[in-house]
Protein backbone atom coordinates (compact mmCIF):
# COMPACT_ATOMS: atom_id res chain seq x y z
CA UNK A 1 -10.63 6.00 12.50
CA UNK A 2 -7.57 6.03 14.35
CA UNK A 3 -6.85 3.23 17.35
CA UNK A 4 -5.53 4.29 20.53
CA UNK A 5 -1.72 4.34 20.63
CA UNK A 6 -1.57 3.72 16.78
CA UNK A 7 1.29 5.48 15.24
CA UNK A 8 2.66 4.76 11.85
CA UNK A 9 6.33 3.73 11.70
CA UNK A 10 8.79 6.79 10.91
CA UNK A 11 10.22 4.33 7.74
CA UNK A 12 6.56 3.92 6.23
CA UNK A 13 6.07 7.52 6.98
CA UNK A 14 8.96 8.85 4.85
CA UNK A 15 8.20 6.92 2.09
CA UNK A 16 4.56 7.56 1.56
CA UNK A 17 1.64 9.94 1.15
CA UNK A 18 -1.86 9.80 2.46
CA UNK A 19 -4.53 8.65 0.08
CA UNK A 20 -7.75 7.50 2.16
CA UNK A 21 -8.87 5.38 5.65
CA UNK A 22 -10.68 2.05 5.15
CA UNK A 23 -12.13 0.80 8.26
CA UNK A 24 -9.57 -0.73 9.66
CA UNK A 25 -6.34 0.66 7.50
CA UNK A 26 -4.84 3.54 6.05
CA UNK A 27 -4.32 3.80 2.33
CA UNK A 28 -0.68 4.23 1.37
CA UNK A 29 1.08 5.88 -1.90
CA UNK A 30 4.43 4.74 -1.90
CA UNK A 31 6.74 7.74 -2.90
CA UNK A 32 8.56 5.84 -6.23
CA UNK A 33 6.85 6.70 -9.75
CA UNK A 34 8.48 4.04 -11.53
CA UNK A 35 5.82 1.51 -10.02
CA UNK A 36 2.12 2.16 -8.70
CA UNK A 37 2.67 0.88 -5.33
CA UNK A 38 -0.08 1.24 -2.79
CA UNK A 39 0.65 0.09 1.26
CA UNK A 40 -2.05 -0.48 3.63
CA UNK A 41 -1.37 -0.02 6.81
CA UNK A 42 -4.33 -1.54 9.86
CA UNK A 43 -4.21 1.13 12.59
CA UNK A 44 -3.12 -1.35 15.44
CA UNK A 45 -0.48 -0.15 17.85
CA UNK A 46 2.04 -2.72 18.10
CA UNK A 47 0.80 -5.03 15.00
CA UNK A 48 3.92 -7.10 13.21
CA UNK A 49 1.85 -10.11 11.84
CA UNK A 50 -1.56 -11.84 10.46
CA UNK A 51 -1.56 -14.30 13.00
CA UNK A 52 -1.53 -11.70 15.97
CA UNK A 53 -5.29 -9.61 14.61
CA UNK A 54 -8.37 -11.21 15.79
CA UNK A 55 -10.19 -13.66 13.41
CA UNK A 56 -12.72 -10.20 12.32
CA UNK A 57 -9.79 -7.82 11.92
CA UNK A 58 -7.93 -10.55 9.74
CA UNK A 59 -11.03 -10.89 7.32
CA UNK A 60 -11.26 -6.91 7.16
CA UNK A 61 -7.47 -6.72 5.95
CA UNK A 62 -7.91 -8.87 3.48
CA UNK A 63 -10.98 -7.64 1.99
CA UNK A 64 -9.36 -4.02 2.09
CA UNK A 65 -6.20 -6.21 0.60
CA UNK A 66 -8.16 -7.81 -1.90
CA UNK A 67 -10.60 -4.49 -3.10
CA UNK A 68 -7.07 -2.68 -3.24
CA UNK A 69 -5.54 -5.01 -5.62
CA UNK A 70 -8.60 -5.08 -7.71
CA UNK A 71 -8.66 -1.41 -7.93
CA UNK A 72 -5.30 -0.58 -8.74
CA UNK A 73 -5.34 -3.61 -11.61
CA UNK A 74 -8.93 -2.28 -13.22
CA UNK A 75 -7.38 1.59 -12.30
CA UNK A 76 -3.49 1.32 -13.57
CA UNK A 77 -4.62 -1.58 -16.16
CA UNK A 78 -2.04 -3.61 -14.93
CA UNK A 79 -0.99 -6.73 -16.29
CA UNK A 80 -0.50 -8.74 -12.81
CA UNK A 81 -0.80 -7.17 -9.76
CA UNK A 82 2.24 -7.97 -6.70
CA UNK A 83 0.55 -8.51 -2.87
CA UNK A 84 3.11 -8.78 -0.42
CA UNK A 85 3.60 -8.56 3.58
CA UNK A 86 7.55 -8.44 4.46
CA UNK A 87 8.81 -6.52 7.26
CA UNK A 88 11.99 -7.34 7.97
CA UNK A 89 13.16 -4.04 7.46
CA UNK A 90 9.30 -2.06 8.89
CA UNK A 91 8.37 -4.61 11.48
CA UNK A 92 4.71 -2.48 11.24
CA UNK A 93 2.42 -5.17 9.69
CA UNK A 94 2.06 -3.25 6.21
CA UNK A 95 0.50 -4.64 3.18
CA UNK A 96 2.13 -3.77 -0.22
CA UNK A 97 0.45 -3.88 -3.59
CA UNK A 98 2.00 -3.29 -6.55
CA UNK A 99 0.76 -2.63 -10.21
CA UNK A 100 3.30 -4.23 -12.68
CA UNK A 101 4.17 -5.10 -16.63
CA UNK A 102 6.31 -6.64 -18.40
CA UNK A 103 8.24 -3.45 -19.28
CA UNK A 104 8.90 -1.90 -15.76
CA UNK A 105 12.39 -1.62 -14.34
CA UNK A 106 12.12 -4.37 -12.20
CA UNK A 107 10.41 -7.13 -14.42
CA UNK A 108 10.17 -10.08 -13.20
CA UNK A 109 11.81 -9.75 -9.81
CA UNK A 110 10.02 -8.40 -7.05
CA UNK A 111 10.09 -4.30 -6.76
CA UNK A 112 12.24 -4.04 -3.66
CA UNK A 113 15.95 -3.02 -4.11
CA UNK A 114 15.94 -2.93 -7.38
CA UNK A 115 17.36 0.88 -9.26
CA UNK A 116 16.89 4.04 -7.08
CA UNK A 117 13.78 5.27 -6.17
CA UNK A 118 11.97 8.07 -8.25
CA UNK A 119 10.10 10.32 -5.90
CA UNK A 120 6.65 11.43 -7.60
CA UNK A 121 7.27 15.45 -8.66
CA UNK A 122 4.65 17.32 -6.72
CA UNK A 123 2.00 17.41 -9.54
CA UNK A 124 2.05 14.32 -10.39
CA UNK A 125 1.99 12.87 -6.67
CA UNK A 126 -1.42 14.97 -6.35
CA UNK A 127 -2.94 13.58 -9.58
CA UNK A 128 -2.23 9.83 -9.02
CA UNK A 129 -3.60 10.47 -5.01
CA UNK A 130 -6.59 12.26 -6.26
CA UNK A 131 -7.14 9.62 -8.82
CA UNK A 132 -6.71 6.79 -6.40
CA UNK A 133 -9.41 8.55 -3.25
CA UNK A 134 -11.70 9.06 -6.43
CA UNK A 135 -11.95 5.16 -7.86
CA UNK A 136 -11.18 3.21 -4.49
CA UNK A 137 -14.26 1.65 -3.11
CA UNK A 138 -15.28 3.19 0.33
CA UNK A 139 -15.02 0.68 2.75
């Protein structure tokens, strides 16, 4: 369902592919195979923070947030799963979740800024999204 005037920033654009709509977001696959990294994204023009969606909207989000994260850990078998709302680079209210493990390139520190990104190769971009719209709840 898109919202009037909703467009998603250029930034979080780039970076990701299309995996499915909740009710209130869009599902995210962040464009760097070393980590499965999912963004939501509520489709609210103007959004930049919790505090600013109504007291409904908020509840959504983090139902989508927490289903997500619950997902991706049962789906990637992930040994603890990263939930994180930044922007100070994508002002966009975005939600980021992150399968990780003790082995990944970025263990323990947070994901951001940490090697160079490794773009999915085609086939495997289309397997992992497939994978995800299959085993994500419908909500």
């Amino acid at each position: 369902m898109a919202i009037a005037g909703f467009e998603l920033d250029p930034r979080l654009a780039a970076d990701t592919h299309p995996v499915v709509s909740w009710g209130l977001s869009d599902v995210l696959l962040m464009d760097d195979a070393r980590f499965p990294w999912v963004v939501l994204v509520p489709r609210i023009a103007g959004l930049t923070e919790w505090f600013d969606l109504a007291e409904g909207e908020r509840a959504t989000l983090l139902n989508e947030t927490l289903a997500l994260g619950k997902a991706m850990h049962t789906l990637f078998q992930a040994e603890k799963m990263n939930t994180a709302a930044l922007g100070n680079i994508v002002s966009q209210l975005h939600i980021h979740v992150v399968a990780r493990y003790a082995n990944d390139v970025a263990w323990p520190a947070p994901v951001w800024g940490v090697g160079t990104v490794k773009p999915y190769a085609k086939a495997s971009r289309t397997h992992i999204i497939d994978r995800l719209s299959r085993e994500l709840p419908r909500l």
